[in-house]
C-alpha atoms as a PDB file:
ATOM      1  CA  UNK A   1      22.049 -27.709 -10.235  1.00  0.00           C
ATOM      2  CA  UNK A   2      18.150 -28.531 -10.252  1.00  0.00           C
ATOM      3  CA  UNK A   3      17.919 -27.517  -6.151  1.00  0.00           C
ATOM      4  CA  UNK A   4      20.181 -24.603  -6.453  1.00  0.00           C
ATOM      5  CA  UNK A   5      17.382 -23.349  -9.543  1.00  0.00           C
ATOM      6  CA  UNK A   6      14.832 -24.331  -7.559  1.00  0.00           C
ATOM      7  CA  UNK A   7      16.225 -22.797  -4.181  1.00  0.00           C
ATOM      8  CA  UNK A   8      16.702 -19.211  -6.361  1.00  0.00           C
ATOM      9  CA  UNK A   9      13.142 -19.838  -7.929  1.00  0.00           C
ATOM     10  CA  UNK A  10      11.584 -20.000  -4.575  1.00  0.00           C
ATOM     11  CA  UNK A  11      13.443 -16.741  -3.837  1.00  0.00           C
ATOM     12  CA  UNK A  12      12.776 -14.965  -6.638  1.00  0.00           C
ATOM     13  CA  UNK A  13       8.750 -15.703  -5.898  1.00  0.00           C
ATOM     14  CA  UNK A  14       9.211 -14.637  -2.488  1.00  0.00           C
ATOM     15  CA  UNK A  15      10.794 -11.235  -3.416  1.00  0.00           C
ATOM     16  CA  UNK A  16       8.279 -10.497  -5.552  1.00  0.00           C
ATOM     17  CA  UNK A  17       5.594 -11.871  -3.380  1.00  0.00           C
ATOM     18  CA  UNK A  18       7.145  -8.780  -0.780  1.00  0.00           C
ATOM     19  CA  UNK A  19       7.383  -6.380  -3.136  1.00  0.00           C
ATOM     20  CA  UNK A  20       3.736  -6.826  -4.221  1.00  0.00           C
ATOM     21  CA  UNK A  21       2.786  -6.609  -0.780  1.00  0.00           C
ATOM     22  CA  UNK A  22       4.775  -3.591  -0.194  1.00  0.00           C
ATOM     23  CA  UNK A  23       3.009  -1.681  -2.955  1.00  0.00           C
ATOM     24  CA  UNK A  24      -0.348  -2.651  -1.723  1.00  0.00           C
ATOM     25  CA  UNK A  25       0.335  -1.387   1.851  1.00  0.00           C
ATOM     26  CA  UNK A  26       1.506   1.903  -0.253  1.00  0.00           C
ATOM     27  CA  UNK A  27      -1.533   2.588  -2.078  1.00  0.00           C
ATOM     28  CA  UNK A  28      -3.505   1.971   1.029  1.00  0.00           C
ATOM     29  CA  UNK A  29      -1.609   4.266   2.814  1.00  0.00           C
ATOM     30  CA  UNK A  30      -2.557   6.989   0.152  1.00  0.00           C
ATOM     31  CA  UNK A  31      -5.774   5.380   0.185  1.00  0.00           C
ATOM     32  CA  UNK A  32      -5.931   6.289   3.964  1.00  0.00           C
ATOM     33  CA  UNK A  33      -4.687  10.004   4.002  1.00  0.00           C
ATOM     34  CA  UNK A  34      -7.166  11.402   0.772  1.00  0.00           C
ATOM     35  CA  UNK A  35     -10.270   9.628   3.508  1.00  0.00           C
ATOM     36  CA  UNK A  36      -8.854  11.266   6.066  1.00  0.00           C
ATOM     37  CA  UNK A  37      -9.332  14.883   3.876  1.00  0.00           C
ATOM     38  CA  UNK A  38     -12.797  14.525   4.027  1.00  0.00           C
ATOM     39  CA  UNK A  39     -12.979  15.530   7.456  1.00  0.00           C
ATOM     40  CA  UNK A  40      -9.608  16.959   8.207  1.00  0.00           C
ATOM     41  CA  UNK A  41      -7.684  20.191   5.778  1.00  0.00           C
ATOM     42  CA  UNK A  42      -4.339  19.094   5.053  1.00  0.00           C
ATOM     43  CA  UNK A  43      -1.756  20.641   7.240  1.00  0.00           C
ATOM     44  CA  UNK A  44       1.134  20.873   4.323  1.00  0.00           C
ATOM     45  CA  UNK A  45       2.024  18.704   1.403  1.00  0.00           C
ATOM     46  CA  UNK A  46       5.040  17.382  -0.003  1.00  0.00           C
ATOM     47  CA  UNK A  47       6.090  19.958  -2.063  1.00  0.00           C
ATOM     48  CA  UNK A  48       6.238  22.566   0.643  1.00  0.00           C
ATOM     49  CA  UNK A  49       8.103  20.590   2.980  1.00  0.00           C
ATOM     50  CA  UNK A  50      10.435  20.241   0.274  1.00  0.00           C
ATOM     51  CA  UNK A  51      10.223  23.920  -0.856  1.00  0.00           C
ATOM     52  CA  UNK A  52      10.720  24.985   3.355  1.00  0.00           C
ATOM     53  CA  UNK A  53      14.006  22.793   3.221  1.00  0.00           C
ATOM     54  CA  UNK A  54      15.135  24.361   0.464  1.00  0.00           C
ATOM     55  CA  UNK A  55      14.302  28.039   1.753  1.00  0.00           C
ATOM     56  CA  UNK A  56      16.223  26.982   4.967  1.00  0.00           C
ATOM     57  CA  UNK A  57      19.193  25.814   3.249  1.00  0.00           C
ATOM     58  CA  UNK A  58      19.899  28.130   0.991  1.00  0.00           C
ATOM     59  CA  UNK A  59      18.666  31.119   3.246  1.00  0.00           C
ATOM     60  CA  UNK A  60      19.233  29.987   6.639  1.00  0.00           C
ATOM     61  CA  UNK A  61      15.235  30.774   7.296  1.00  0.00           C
ATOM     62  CA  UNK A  62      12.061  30.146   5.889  1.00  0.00           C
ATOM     63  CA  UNK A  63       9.637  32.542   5.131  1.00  0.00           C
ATOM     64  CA  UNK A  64       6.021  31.784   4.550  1.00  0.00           C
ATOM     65  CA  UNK A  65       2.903  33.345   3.820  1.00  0.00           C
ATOM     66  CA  UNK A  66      -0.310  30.631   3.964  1.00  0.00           C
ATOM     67  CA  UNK A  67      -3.632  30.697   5.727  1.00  0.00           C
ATOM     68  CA  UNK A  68      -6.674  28.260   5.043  1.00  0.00           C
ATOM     69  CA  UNK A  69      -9.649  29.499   4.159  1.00  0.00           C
ATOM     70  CA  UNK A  70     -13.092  27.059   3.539  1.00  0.00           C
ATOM     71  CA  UNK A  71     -14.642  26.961  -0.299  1.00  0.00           C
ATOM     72  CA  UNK A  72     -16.897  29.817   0.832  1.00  0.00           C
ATOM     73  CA  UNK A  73     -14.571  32.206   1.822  1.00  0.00           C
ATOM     74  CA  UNK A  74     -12.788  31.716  -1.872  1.00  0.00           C
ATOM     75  CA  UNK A  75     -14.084  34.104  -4.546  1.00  0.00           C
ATOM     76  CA  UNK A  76     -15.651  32.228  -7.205  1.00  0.00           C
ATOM     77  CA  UNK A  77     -13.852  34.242  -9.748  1.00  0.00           C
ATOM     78  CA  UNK A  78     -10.758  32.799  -8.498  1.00  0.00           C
ATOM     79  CA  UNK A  79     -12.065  29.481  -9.022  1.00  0.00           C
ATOM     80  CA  UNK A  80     -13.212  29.929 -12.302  1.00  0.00           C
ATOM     81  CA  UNK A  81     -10.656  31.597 -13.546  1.00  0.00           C
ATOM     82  CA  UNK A  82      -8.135  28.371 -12.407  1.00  0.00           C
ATOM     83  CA  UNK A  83     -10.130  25.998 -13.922  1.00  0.00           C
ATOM     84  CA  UNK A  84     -10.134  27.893 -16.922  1.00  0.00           C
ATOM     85  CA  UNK A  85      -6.468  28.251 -17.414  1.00  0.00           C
ATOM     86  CA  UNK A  86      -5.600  24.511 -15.224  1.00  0.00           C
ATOM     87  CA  UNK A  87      -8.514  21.980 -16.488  1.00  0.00           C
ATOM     88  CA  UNK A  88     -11.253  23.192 -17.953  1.00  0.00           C
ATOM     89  CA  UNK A  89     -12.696  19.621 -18.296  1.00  0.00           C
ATOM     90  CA  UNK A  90     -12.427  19.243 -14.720  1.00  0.00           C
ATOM     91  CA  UNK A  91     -16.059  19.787 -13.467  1.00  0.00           C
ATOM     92  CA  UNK A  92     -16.662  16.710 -15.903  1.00  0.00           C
ATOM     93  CA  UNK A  93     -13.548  14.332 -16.136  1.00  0.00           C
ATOM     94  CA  UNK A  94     -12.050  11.457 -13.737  1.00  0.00           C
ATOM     95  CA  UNK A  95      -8.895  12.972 -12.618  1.00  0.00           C
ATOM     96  CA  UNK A  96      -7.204  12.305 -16.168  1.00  0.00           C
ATOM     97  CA  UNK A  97      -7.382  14.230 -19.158  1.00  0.00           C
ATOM     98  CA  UNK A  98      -6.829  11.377 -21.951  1.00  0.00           C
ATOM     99  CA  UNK A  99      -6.556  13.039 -24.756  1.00  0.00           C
ATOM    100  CA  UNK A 100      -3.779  15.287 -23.372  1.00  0.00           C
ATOM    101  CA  UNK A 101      -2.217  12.100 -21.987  1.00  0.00           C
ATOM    102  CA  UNK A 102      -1.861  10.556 -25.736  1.00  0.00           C
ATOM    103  CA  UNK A 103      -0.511  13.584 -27.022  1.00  0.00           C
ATOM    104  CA  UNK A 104       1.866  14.083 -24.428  1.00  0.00           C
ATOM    105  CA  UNK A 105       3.166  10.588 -24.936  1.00  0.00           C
ATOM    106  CA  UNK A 106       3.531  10.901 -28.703  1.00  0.00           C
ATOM    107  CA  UNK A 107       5.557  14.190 -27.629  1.00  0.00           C
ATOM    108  CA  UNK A 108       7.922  11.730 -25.517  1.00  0.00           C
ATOM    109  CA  UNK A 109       8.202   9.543 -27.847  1.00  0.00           C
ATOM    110  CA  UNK A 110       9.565  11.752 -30.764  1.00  0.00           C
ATOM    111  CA  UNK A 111      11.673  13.271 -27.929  1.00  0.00           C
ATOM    112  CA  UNK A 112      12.769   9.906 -27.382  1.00  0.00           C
ATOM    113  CA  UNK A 113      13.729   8.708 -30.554  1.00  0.00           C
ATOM    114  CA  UNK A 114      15.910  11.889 -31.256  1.00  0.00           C
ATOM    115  CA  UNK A 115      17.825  11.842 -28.191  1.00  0.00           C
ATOM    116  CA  UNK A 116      18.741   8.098 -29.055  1.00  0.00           C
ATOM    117  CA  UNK A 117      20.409   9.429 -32.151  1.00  0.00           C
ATOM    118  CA  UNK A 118      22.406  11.545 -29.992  1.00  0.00           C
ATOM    119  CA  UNK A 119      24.818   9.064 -27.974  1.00  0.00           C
ATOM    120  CA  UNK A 120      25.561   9.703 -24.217  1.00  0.00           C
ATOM    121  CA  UNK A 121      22.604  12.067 -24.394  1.00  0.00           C
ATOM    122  CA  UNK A 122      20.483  11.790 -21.281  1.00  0.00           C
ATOM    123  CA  UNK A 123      16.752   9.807 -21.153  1.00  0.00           C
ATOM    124  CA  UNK A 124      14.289  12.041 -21.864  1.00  0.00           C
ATOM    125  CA  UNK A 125      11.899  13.593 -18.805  1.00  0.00           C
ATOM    126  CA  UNK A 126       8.339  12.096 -18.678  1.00  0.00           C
ATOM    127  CA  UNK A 127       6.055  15.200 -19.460  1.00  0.00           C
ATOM    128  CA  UNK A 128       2.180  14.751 -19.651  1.00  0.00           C
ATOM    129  CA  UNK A 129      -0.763  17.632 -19.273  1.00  0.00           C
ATOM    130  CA  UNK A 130      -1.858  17.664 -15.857  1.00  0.00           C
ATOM    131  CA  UNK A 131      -5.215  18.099 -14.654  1.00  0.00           C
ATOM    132  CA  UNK A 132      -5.887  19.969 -11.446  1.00  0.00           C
ATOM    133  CA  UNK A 133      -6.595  16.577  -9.352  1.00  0.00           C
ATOM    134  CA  UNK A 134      -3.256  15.407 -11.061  1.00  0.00           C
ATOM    135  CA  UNK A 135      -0.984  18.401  -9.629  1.00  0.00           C
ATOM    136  CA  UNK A 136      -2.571  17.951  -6.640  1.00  0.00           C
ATOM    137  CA  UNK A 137      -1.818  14.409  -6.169  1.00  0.00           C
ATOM    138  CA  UNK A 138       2.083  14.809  -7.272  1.00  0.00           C
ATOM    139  CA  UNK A 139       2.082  18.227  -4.217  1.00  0.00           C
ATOM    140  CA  UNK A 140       0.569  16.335  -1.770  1.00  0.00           C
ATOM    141  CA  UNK A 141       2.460  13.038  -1.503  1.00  0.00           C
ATOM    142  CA  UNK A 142       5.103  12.801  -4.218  1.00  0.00           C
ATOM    143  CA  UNK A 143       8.441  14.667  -5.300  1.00  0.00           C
ATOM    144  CA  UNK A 144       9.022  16.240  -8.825  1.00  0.00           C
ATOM    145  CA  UNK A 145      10.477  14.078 -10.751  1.00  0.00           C
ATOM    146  CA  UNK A 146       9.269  13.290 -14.754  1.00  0.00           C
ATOM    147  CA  UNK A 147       9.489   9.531 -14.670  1.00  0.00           C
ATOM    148  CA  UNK A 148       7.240   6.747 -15.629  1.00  0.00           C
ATOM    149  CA  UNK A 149       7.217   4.944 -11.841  1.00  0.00           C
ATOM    150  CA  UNK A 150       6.472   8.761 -10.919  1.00  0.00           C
ATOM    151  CA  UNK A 151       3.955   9.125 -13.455  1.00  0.00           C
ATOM    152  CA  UNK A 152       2.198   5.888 -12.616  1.00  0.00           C
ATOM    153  CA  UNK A 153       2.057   7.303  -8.947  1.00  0.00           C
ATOM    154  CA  UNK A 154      -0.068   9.974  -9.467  1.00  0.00           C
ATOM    155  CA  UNK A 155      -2.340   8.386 -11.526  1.00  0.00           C
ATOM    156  CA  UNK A 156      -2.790   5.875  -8.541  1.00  0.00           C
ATOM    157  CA  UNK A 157      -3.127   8.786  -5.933  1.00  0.00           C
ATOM    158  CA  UNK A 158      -5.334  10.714  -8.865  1.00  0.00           C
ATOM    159  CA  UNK A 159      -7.979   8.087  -8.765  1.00  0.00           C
ATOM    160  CA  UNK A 160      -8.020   7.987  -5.402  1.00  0.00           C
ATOM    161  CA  UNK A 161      -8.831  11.744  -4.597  1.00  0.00           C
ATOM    162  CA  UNK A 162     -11.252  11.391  -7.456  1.00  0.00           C
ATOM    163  CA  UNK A 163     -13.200   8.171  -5.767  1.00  0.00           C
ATOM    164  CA  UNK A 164     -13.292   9.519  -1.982  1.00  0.00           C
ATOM    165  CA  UNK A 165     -13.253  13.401  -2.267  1.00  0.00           C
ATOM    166  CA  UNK A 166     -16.020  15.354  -4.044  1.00  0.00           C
ATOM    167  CA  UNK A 167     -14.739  17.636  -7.530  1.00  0.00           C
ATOM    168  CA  UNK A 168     -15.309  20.808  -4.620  1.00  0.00           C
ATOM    169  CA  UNK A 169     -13.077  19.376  -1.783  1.00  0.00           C
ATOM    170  CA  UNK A 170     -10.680  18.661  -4.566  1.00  0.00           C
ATOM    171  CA  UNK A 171     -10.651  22.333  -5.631  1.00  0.00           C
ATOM    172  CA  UNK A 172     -10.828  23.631  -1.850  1.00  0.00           C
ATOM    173  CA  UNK A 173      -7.737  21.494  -1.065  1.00  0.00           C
ATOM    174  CA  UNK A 174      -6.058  22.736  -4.041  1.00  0.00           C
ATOM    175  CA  UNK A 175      -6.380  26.333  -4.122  1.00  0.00           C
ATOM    176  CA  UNK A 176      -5.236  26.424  -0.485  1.00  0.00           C
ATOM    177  CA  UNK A 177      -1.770  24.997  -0.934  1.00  0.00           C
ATOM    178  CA  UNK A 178      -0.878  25.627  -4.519  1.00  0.00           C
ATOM    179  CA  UNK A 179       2.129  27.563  -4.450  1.00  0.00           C
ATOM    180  CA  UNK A 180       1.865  31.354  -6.210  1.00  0.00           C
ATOM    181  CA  UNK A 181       5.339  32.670  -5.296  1.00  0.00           C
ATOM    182  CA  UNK A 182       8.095  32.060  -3.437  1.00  0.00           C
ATOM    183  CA  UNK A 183       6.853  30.811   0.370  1.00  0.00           C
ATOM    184  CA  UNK A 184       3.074  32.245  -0.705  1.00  0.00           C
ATOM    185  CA  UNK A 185       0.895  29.457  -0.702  1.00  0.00           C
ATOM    186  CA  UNK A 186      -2.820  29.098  -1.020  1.00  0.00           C
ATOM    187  CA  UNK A 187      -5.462  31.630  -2.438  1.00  0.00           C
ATOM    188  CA  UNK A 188      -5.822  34.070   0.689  1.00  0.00           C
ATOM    189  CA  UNK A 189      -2.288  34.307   0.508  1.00  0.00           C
ATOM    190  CA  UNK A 190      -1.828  35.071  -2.677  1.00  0.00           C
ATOM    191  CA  UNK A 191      -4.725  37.791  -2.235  1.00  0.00           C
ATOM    192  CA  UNK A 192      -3.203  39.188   0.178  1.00  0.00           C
ATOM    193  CA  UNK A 193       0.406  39.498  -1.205  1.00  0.00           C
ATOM    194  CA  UNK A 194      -0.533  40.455  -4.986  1.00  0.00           C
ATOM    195  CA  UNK A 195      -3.666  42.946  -4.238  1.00  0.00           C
ATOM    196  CA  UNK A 196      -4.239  43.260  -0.538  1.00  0.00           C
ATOM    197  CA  UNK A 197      -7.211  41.801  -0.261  1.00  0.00           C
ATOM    198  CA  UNK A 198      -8.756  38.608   0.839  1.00  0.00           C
ATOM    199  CA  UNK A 199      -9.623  36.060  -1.221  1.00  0.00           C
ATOM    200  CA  UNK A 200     -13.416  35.951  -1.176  1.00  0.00           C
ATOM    201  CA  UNK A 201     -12.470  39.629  -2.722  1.00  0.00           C
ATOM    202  CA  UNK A 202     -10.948  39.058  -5.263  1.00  0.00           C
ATOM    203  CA  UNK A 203     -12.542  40.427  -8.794  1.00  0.00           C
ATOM    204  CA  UNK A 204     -12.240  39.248 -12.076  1.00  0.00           C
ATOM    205  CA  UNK A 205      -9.222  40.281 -13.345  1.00  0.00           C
ATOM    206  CA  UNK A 206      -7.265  39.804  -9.959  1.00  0.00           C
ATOM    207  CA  UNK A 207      -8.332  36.532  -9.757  1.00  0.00           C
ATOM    208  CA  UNK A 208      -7.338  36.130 -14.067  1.00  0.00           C
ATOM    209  CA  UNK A 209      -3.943  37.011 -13.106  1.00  0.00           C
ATOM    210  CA  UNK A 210      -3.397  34.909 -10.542  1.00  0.00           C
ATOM    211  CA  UNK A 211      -4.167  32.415 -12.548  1.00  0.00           C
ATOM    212  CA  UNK A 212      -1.711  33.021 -15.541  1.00  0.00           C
ATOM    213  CA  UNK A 213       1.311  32.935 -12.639  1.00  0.00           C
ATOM    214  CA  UNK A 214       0.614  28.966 -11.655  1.00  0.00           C
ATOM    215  CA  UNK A 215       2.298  27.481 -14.080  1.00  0.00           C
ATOM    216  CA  UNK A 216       5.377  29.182 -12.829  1.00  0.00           C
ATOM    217  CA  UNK A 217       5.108  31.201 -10.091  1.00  0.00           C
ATOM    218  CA  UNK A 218       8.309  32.085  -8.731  1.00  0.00           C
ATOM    219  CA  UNK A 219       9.018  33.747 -11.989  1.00  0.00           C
ATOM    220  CA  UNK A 220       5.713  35.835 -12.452  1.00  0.00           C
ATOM    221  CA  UNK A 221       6.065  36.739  -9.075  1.00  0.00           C
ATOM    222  CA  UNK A 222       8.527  39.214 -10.125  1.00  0.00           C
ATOM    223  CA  UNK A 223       6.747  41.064 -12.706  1.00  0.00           C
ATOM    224  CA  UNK A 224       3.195  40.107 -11.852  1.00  0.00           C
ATOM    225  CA  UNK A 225       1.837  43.045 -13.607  1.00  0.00           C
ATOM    226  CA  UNK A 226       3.657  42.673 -16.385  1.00  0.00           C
ATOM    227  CA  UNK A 227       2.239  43.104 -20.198  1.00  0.00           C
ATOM    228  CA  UNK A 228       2.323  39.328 -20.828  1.00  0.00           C
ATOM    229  CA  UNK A 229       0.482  38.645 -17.519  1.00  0.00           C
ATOM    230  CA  UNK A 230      -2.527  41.244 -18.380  1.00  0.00           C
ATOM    231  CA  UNK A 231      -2.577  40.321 -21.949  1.00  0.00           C
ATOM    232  CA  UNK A 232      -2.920  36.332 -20.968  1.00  0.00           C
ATOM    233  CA  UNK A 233      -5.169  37.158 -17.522  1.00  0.00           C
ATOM    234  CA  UNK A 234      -7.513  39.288 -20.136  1.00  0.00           C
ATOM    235  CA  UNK A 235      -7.835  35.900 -22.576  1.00  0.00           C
ATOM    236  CA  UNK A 236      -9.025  33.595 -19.523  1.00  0.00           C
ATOM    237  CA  UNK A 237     -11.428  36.070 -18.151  1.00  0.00           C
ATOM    238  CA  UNK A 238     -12.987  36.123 -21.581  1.00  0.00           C
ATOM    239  CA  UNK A 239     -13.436  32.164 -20.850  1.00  0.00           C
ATOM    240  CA  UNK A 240     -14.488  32.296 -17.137  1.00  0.00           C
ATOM    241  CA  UNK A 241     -18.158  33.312 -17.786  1.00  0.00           C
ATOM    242  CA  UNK A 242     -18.623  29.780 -19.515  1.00  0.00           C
ATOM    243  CA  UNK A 243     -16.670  27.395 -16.783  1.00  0.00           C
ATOM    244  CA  UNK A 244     -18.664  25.344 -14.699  1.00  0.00           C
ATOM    245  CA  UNK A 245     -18.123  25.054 -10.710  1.00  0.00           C
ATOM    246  CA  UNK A 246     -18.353  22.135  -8.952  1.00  0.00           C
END
């Protein structure tokens, strides 16, 4: 009995001892691809390789509208008017918005506690307010899913974009792949698709309006003029004039 405990003891340190190492070589893996974006723009992230399977499967092709364009050529309207309606503590936080964070977690929690009155009910989706660093982290390396391993993911990734990438490459990065529509992806696409212009054009209520749609693009896309989408557009542009830009 005592070298059979002691022959699973020794296993169960050396699992552990592998599985430690294996999330180590993970992180530094992340680690490695946010240094690389200080020199090199990100080709595509893990949300649209995920979105062009999905186009290809259930359409049989994949269409796609995205072209990079550097911080200059991206009107600062634009960029204000995200930050206003994404993070407007992001000029000054580290990647994570605490205060949302608590509240968020108190929202799971009561969420929690009522589905466990419900047997058979399903666990309860991790939701938390993301900053901008934060949804760029989960697009560029991880999949969609609300869970706490998830979760504790992106805040690794988060810290690292915050540590080796300045608050502007951040943005830059950002506004060039964040999805605003169905394959559209990235500012000068969006520009281009929604007013016909580029995006170092856009004014300030283009660029308020193109805001309101990130949260869920694929269904303002439809009616991205509608009364909702001015109404909303019209609040953040009365914000923009007192956001900061990195």
């Amino acid at each position: 009995m005592g070298r059979a405990w002691r022959r699973a003891r020794t296993e169960a340190v050396r699992l552990l001892v592998l599985a430690l190492l294996a999330f180590v070589a993970l992180q530094l893996y992340f680690a490695a691809r946010v240094a690389l974006m200080t020199v090199v723009d990100p080709a595509s992230t893990s949300f649209q390789r995920s979105e062009a399977w999905r186009l290809l499967t259930t359409r049989g092709r994949i269409v796609w509208s995205q072209t990079w364009v550097d911080d200059a050529r991206i009107s600062a309207h634009l960029k204000r008017a995200v930050i206003a309606s994404e993070d407007a503590g992001f000029v000054e936080h580290s990647g994570v918005e605490w205060d949302a964070i608590e509240k968020a977690w108190e929202r799971n929690l009561r969420e929690l506690a009522r589905r466990q009155q419900r047997p058979g009910a399903r666990p309860p989706r991790v939701v938390g307010g993301s900053t901008i660093t934060q949804q760029l982290a989960k697009n560029l390396f991880l999949d969609s899913e609300r869970t706490l391993v998830r979760k504790a993911q992106e805040f690794v990734v988060t810290q690292w974009l915050e540590l080796l990438l300045s608050k502007r490459r951040i943005l830059e990065i950002y506004l060039n792949h964040v999805e605003w529509g169905e394959g559209v992806f990235g500012a000068q696409a969006a520009a281009r698709h929604y007013f016909r212009v580029d995006a170092a054009q856009l004014g300030v209520m283009p660029a308020a309006q193109l805001a309101v749609m990130l949260p869920a693009p694929k269904r303002f896309e439809k009616r991205p003029d509608s009364a909702y989408v001015r109404g909303r557009a019209a609040t953040i542009a009365a914000r923009m004039g007192a956001v900061e830009l990195p």
